[in-house]
N, C-alpha and C. Protein backbone atom coordinates (compact mmCIF):
# COMPACT_ATOMS: atom_id res chain seq x y z
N UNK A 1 37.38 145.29 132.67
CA UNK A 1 37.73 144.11 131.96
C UNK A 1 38.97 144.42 131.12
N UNK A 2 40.11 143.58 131.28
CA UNK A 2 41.33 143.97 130.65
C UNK A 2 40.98 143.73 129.28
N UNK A 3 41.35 144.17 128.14
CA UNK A 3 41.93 143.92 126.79
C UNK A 3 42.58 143.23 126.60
N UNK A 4 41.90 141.92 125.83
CA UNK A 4 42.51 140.89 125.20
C UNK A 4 42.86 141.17 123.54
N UNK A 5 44.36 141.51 123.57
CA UNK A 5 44.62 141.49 122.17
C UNK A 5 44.20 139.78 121.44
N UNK A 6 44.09 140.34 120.20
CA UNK A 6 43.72 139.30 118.85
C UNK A 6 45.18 138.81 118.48
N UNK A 7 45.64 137.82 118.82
CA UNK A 7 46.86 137.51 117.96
C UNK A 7 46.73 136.40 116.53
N UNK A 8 47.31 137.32 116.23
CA UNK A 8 46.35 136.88 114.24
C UNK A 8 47.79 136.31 114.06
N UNK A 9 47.49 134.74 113.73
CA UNK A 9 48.63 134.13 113.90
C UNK A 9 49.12 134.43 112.24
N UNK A 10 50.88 134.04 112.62
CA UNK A 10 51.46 134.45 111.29
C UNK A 10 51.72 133.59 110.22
N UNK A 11 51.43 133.68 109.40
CA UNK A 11 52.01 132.53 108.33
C UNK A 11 53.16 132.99 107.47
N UNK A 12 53.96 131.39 107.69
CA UNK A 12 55.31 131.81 107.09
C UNK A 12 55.28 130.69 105.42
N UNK A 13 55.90 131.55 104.41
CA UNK A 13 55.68 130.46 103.24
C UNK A 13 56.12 129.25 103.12
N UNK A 14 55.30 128.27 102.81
CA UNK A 14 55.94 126.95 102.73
C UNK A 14 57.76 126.74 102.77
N UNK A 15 58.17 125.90 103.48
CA UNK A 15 59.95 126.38 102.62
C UNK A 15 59.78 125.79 101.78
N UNK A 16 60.72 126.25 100.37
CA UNK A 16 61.36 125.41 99.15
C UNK A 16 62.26 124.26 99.56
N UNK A 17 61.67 123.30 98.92
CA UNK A 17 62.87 122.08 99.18
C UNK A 17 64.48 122.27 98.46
N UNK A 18 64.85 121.98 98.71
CA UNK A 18 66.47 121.94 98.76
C UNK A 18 66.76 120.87 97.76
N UNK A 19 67.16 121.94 96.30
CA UNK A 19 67.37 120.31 95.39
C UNK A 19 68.71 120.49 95.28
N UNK A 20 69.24 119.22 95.06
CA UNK A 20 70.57 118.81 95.16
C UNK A 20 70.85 118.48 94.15
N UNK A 21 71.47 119.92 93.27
CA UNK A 21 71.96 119.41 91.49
C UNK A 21 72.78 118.23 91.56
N UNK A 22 73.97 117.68 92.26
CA UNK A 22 74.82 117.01 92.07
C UNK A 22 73.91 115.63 91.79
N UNK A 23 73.18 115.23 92.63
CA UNK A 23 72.00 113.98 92.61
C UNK A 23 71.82 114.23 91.06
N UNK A 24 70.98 115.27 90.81
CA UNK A 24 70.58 115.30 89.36
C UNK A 24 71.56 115.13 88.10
N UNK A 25 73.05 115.82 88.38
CA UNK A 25 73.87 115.85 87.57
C UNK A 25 74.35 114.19 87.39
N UNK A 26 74.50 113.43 88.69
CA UNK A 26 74.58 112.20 88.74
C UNK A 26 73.96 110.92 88.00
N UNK A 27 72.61 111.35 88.00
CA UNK A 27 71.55 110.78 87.10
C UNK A 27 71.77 110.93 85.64
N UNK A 28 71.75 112.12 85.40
CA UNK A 28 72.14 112.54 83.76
C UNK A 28 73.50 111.93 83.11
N UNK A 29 74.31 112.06 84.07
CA UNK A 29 75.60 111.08 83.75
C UNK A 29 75.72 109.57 83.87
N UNK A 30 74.54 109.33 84.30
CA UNK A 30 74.51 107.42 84.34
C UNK A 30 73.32 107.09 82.96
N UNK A 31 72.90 108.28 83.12
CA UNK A 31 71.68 107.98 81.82
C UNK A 31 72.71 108.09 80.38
N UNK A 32 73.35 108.79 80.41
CA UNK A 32 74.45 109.16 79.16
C UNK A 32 75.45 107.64 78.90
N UNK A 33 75.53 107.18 80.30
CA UNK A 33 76.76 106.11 80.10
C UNK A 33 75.88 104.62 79.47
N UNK A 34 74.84 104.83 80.13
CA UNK A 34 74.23 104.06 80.23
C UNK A 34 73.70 103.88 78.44
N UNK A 35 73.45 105.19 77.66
CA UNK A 35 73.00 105.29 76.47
C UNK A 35 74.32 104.62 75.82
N UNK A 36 75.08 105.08 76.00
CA UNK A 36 76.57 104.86 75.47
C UNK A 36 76.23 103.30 75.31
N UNK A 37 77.14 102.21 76.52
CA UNK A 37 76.53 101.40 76.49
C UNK A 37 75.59 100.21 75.92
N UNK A 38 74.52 100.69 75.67
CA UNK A 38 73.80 100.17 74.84
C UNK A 38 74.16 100.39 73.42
N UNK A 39 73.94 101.64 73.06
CA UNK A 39 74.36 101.88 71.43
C UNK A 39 75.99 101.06 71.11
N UNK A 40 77.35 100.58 71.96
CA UNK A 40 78.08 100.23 71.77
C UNK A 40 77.41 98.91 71.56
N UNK A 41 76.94 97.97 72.18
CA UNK A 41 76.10 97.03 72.02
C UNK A 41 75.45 96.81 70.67
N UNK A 42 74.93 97.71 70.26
CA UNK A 42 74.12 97.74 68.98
C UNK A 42 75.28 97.54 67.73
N UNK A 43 76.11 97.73 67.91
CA UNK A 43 77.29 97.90 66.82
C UNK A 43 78.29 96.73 66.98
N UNK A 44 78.14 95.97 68.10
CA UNK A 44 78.86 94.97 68.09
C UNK A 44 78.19 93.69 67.10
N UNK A 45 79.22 92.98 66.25
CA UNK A 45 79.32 92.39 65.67
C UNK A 45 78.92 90.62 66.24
N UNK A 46 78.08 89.96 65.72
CA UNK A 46 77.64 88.47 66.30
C UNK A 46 78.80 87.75 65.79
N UNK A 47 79.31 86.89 66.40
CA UNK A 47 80.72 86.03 66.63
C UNK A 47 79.83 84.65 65.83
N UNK A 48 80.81 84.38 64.87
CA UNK A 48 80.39 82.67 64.07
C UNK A 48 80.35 81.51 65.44
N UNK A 49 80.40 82.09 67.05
CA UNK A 49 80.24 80.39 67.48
C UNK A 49 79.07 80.24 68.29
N UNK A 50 78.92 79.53 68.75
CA UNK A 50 77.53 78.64 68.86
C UNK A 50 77.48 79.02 70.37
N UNK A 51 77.89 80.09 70.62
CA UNK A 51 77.52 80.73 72.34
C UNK A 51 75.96 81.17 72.43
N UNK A 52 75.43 80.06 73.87
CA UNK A 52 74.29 80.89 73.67
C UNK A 52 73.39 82.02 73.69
N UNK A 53 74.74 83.43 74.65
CA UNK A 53 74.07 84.56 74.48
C UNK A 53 74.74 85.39 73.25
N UNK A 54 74.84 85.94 72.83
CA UNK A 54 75.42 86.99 71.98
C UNK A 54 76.47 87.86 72.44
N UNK A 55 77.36 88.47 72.06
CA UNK A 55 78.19 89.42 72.62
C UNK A 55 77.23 90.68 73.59
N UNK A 56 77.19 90.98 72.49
CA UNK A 56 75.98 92.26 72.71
C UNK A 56 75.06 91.96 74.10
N UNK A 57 75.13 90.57 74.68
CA UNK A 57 73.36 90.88 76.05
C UNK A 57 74.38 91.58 76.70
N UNK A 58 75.45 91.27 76.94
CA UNK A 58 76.29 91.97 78.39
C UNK A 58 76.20 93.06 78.15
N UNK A 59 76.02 94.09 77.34
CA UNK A 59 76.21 95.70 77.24
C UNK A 59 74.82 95.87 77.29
N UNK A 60 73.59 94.91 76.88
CA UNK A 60 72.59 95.58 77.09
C UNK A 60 71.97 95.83 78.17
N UNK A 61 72.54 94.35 79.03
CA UNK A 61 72.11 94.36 80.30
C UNK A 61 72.68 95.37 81.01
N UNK A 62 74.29 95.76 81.48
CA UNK A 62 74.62 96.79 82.17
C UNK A 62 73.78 98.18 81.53
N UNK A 63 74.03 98.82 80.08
CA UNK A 63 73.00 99.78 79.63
C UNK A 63 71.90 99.94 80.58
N UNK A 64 71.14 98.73 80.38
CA UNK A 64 69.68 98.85 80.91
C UNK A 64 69.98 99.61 82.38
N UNK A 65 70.44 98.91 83.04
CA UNK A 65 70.82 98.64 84.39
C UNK A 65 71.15 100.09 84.32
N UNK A 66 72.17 100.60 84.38
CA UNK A 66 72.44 102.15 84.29
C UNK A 66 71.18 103.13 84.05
N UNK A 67 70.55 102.83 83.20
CA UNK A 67 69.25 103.32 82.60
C UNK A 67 68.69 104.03 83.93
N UNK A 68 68.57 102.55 84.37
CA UNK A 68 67.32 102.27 85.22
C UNK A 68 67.79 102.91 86.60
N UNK A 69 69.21 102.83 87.10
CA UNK A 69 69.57 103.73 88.20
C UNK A 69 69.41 105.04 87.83
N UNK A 70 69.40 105.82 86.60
CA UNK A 70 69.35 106.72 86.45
C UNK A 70 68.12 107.60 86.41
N UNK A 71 67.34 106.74 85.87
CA UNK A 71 65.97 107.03 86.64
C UNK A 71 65.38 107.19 87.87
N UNK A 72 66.13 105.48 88.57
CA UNK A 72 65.71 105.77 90.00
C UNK A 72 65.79 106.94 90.90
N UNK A 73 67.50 107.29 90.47
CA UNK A 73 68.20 108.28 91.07
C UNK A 73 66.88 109.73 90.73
N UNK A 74 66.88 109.90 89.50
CA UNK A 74 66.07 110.90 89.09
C UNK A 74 64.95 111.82 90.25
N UNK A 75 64.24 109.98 90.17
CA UNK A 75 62.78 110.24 91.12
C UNK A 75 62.87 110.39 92.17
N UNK A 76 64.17 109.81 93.12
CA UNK A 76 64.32 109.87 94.48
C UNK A 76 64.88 111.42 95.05
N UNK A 77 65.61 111.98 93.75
CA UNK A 77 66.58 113.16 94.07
C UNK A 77 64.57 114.07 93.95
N UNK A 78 64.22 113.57 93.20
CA UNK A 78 62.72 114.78 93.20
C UNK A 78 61.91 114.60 93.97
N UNK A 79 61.58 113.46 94.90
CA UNK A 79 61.37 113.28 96.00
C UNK A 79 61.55 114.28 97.12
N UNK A 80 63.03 114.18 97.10
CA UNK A 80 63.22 115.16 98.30
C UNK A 80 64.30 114.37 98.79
N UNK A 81 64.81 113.14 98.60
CA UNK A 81 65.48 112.29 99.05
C UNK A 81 67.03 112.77 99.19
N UNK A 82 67.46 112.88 100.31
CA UNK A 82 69.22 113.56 99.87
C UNK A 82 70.08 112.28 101.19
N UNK A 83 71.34 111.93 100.30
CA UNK A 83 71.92 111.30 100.83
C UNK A 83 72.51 112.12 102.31
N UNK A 84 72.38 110.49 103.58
CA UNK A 84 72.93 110.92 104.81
C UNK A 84 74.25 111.36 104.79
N UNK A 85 74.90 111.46 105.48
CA UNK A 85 76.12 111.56 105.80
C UNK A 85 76.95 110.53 106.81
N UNK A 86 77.52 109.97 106.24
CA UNK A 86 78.38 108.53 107.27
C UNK A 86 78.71 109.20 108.61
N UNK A 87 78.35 108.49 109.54
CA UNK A 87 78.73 108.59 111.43
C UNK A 87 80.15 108.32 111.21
N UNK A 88 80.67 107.33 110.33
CA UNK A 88 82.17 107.15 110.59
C UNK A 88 82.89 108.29 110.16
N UNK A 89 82.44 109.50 109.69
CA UNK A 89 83.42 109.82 108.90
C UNK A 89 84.29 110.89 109.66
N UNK A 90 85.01 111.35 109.12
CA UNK A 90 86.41 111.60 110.66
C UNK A 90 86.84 113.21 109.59
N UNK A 91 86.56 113.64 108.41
CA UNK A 91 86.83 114.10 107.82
C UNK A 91 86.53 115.80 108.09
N UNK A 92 86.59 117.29 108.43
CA UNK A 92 86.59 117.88 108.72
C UNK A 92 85.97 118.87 107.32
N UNK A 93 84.52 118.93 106.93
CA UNK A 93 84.35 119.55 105.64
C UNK A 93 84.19 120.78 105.89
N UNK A 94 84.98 122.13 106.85
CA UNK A 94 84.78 123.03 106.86
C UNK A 94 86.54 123.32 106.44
N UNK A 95 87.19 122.33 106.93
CA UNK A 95 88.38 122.97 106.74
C UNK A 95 89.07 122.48 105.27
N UNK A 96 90.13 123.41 104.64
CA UNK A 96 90.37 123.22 103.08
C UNK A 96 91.11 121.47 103.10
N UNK A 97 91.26 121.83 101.66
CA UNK A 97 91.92 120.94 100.70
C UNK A 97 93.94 120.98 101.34
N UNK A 98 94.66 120.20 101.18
CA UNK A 98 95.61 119.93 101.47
C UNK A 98 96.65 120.01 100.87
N UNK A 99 96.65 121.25 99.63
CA UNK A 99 97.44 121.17 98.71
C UNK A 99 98.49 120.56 98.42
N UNK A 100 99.61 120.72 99.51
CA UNK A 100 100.49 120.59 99.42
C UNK A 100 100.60 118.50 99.75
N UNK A 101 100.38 118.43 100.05
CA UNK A 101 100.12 116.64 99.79
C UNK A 101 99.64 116.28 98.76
N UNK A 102 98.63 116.92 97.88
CA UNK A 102 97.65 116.44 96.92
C UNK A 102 98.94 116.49 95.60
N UNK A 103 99.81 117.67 95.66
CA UNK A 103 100.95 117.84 94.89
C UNK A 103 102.28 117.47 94.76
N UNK A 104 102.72 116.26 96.12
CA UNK A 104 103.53 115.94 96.54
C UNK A 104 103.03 114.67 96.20
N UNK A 105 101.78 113.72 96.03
CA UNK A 105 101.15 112.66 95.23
C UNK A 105 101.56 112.57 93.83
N UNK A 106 101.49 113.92 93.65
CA UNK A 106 101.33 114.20 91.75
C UNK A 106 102.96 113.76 91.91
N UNK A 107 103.33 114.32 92.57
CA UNK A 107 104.60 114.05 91.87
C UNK A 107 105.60 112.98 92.09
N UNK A 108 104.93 112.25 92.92
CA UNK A 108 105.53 110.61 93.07
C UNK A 108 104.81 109.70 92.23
N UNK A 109 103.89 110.04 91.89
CA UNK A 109 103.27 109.14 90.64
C UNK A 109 103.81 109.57 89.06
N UNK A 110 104.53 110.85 89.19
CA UNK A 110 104.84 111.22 87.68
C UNK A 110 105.78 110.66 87.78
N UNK A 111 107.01 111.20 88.51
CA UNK A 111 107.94 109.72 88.97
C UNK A 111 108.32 108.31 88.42
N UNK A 112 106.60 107.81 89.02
CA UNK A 112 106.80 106.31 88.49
C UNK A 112 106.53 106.01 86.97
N UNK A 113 105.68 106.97 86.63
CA UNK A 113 104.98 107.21 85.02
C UNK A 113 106.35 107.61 84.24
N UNK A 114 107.02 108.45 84.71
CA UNK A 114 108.23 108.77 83.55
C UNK A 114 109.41 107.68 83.74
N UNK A 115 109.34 107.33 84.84
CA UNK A 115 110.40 105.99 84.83
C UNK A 115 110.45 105.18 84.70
N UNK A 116 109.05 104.41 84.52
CA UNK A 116 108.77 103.07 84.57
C UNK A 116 109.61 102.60 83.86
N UNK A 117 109.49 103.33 82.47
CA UNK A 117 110.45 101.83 81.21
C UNK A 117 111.96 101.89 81.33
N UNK A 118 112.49 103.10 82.19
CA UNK A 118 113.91 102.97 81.90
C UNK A 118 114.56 102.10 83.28
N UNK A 119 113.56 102.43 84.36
CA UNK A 119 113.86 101.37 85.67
C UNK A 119 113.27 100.07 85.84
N UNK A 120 111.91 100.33 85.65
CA UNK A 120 111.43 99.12 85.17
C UNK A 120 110.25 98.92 86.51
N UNK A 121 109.13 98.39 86.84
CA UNK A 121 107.99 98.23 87.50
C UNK A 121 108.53 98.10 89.09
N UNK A 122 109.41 97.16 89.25
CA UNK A 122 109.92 96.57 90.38
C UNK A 122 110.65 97.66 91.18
N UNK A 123 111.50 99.00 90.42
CA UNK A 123 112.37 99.75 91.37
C UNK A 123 111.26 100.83 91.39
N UNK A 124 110.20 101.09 90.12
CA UNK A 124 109.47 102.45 90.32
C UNK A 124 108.41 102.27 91.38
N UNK A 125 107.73 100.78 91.25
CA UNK A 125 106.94 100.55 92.29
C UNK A 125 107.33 100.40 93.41
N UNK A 126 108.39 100.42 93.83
CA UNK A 126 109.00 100.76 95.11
C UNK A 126 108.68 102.08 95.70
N UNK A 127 109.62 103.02 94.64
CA UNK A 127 109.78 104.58 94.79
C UNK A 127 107.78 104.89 95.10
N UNK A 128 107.28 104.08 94.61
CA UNK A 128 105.40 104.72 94.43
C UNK A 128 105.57 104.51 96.22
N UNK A 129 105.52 103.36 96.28
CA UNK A 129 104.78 103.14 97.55
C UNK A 129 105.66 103.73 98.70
N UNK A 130 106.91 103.77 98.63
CA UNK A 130 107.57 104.84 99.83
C UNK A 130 107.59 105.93 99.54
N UNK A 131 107.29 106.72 98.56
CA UNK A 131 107.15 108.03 98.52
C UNK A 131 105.43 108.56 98.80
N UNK A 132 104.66 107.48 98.44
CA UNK A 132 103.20 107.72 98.91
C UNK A 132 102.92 108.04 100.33
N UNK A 133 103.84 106.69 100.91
CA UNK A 133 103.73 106.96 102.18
C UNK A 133 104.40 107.61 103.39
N UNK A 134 105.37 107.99 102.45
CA UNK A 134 106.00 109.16 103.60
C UNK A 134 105.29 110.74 102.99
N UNK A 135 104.65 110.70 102.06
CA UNK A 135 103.91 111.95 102.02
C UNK A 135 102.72 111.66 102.85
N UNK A 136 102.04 111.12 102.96
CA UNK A 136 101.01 110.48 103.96
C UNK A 136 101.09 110.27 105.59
N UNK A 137 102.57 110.67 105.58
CA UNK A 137 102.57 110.84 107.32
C UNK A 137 103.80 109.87 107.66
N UNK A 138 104.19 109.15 107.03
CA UNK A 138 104.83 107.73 107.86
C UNK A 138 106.39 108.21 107.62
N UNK A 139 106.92 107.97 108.75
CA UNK A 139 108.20 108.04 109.11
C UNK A 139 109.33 106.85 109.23
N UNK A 140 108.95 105.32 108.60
CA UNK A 140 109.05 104.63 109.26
C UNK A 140 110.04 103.90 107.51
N UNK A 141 111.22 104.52 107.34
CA UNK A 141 111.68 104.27 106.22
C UNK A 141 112.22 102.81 105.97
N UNK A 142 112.78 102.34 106.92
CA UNK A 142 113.14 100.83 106.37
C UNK A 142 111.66 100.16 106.37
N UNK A 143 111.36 100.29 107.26
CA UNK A 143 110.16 99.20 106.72
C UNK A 143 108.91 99.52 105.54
N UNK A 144 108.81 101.28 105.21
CA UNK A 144 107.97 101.60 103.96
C UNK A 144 108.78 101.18 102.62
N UNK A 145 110.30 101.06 102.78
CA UNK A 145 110.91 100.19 101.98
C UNK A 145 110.94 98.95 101.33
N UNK A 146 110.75 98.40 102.78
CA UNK A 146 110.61 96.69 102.48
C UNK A 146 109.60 96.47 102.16
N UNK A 147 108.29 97.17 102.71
CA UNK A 147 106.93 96.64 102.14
C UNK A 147 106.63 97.22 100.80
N UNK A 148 107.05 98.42 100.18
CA UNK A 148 107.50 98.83 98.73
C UNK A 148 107.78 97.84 97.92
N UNK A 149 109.01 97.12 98.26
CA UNK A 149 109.95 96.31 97.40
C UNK A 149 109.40 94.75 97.53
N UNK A 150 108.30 94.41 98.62
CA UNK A 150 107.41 93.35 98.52
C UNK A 150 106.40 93.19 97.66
N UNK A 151 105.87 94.84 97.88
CA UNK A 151 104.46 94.57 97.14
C UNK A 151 105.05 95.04 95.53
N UNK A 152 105.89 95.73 95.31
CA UNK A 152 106.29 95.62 93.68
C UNK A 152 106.43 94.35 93.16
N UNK A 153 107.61 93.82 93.80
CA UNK A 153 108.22 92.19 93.41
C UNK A 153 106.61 91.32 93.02
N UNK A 154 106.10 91.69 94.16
CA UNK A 154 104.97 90.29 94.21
C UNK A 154 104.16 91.36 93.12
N UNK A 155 103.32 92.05 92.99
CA UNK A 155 102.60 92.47 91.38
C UNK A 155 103.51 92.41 89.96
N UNK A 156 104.53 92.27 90.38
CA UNK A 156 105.48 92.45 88.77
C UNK A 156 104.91 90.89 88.77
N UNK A 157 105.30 89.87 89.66
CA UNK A 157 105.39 88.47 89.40
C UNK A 157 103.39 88.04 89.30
N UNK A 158 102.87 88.29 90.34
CA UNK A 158 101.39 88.33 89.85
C UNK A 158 100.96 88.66 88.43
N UNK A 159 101.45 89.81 88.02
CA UNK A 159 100.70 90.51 86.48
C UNK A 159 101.61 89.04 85.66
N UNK A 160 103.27 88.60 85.74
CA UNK A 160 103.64 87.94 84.63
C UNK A 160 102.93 86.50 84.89
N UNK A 161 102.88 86.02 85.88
CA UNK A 161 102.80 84.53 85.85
C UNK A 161 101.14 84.44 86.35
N UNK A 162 101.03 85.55 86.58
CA UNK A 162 99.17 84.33 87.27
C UNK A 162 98.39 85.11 85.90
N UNK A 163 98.58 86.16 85.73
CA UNK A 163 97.83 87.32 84.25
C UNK A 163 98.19 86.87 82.94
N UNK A 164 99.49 86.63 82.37
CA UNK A 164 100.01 86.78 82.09
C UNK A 164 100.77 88.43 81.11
N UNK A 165 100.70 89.05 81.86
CA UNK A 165 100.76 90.18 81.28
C UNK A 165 102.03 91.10 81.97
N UNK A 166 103.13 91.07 81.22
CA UNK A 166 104.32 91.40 81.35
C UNK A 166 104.90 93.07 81.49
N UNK A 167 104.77 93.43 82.43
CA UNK A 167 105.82 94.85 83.09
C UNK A 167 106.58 94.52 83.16
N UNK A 168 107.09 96.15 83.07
CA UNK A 168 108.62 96.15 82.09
C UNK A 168 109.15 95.74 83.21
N UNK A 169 110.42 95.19 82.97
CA UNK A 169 111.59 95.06 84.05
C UNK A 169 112.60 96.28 84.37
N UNK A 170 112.59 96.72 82.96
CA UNK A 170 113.74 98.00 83.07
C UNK A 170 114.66 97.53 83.29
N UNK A 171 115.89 98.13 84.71
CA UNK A 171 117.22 97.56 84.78
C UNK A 171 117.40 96.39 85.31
N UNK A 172 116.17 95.64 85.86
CA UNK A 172 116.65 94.62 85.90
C UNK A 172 115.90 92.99 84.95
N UNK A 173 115.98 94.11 83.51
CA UNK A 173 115.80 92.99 82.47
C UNK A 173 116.72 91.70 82.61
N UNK A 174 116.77 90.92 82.35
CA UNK A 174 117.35 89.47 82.75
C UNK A 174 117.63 89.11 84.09
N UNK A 175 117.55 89.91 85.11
CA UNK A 175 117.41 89.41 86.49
C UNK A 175 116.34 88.36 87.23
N UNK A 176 115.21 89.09 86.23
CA UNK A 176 113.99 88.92 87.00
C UNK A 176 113.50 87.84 85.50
């Protein structure tokens, strides 16, 4: 009669679940904003007119609301619950950061930040949007031009006449 070994099956330890500080860190930072929030609420001052909510419900309500995601978030991240990952996404998370674009951004936006008042919204918001987008890949200079010098024109004139809220003109104060 052959020998039948005993196979004494093995046990392996439960695994540890996989907690995901960022979830948690997420929570703690909506619970904080959320405190914020409210206590700004608490300090706001009741207005002499005859409105029937108070200044103050709108901060209590978002507060709350924050609160309350922050909790949710809490219980779901202790759950076990971890966000999917989008099917659309096209993005490559093994390979780095892009420095050299991320710094070539910086510096078409400092650009528009240090020039704004002496050129004025209309020529810097130009320079934003064709320099964005030829760091971004596009080769296609008259027309990242024209759509530059569209979409400036039309937000300078949007912010003055539909907002009313006036960017600078810079050099072309009395033109425009």
């Amino acid at each position: 009669m052959p020998e039948q070994s005993q196979q004494i099956p093995q046990t392996t330890p439960p695994a540890r679940p996989v907690v995901d500080s960022a979830q948690y860190g997420m929570a703690v930072f909506l619970a904080v904003a959320g405190a914020y929030v409210v206590d700004n609420g608490t300090q706001m001052r009741s207005s002499a007119s005859k409105d029937f909510l108070p200044p103050s419900t709108f901060a209590y309500v978002v507060g709350a609301a924050l609160l309350a995601l922050s909790v949710l978030l809490a219980v779901a991240t202790a759950r076990g619950d971890t966000p999917d990952a989008e099917d659309g996404e096209d993005v490559d998370l093994a390979g780095g950061s892009d420095v050299r674009t991320l710094v070539l951004l910086a510096a078409v936006l400092s650009v528009n930040v240090f020039l704004i008042e002496l050129l004025g919204w209309p020529v810097t918001g130009a320079i934003l949007f064709t320099g964005a987008a030829w760091v971004l890949g596009s080769r296609h200079w008259v027309r990242d031009v024209a759509i530059g010098v569209a979409l400036s024109f039309g937000t300078f004139y949007a912010f003055y006449l539909g907002l009313g809220v006036p960017l600078p003109a810079g050099i072309l104060n009395g033109v425009l």
